[in-house]
C-alpha atoms as a PDB file:
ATOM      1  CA  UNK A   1     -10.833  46.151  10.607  1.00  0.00           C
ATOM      2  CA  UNK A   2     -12.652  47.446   7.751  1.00  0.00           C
ATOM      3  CA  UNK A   3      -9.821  48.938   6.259  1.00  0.00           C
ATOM      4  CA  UNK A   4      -7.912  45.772   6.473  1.00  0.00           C
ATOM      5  CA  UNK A   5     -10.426  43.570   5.431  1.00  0.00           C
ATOM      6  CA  UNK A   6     -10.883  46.195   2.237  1.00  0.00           C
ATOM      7  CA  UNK A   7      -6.997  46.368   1.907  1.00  0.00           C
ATOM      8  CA  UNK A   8      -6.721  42.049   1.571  1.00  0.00           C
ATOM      9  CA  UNK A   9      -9.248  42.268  -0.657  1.00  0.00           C
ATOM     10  CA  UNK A  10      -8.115  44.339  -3.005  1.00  0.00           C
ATOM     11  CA  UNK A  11      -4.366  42.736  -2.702  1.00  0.00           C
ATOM     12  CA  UNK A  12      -5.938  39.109  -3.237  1.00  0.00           C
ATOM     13  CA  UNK A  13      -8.082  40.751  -6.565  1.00  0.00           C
ATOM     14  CA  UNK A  14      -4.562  42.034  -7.981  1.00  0.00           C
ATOM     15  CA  UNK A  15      -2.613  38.682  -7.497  1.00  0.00           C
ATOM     16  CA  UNK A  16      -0.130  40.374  -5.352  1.00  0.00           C
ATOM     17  CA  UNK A  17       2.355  38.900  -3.253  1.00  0.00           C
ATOM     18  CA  UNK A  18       1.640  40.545   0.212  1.00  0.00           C
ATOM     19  CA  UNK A  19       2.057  40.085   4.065  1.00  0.00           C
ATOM     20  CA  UNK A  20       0.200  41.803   6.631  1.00  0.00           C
ATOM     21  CA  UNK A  21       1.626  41.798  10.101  1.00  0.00           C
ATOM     22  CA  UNK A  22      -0.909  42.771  13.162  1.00  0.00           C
ATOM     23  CA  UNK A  23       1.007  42.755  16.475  1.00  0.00           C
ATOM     24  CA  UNK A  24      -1.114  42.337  19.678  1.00  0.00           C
ATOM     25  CA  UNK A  25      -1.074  45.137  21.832  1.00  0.00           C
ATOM     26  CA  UNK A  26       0.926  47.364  19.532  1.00  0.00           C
ATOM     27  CA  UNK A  27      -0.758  50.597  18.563  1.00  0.00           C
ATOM     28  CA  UNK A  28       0.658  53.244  16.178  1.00  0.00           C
ATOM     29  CA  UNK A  29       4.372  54.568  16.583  1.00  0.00           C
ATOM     30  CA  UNK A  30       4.816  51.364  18.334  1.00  0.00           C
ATOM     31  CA  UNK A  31       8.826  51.363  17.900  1.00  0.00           C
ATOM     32  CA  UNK A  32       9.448  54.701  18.764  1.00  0.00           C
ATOM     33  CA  UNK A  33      10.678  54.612  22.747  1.00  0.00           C
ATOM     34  CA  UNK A  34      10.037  58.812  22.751  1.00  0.00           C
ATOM     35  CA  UNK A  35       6.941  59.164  20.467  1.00  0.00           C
ATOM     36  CA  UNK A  36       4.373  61.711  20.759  1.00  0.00           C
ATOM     37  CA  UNK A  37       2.002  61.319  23.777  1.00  0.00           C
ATOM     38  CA  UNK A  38      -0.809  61.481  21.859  1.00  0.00           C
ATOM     39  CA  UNK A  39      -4.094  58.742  22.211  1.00  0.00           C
ATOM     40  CA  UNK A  40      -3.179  55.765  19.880  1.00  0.00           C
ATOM     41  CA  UNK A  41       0.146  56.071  19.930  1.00  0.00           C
ATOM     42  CA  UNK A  42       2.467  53.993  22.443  1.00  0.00           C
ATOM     43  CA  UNK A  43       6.062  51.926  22.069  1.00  0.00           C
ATOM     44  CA  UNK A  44       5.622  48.231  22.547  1.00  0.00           C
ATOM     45  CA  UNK A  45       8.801  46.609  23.423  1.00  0.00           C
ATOM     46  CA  UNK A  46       7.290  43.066  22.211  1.00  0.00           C
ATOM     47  CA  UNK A  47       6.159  44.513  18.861  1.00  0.00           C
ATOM     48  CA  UNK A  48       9.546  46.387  18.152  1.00  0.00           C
ATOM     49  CA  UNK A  49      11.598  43.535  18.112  1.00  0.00           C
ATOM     50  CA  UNK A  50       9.427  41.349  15.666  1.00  0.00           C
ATOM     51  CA  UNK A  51       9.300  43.518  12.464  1.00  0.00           C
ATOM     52  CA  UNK A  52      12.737  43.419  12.370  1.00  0.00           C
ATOM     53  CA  UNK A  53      12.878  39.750  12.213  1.00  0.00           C
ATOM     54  CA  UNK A  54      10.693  39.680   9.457  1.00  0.00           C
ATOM     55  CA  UNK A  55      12.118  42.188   7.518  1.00  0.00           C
ATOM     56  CA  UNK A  56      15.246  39.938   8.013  1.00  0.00           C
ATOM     57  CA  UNK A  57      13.461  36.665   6.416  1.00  0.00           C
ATOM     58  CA  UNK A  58      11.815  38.819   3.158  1.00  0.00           C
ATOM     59  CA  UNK A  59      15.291  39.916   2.387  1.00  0.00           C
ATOM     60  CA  UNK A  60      16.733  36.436   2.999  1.00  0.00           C
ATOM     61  CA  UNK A  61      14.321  35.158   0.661  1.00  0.00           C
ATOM     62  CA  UNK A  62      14.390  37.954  -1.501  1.00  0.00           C
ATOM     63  CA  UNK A  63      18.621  37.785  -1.978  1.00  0.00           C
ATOM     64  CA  UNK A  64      19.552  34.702  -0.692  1.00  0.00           C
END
């Protein structure tokens, strides 16, 4: 979280127009079904299907 907390920061210093998604449960690699089995790295079915969705919103309000 100290990463994070740095990387807000420094967004909300530059005036940038950001988003920062944190899924519950979801680790890294979470929408790959056949990832490594490695420690911190698992699919979450739940967490796969949401970034899509938003991606689907920024380009609606990107484009139109």
């Amino acid at each position: 979280m100290t990463q994070v907390n740095a990387f807000v920061q420094e967004m909300n210093q530059a005036g940038a127009d950001w988003q920062l998604a944190v899924y519950d449960g979801a680790m890294h690699g979470f929408t790959h079904e056949t990832g490594p089995a490695v420690p911190g790295v698992a699919y979450h079915a739940v967490a796969d299907a949401r970034p899509a969705t938003a991606m689907q919103n920024f380009f609606s309000e990107l484009f139109g």
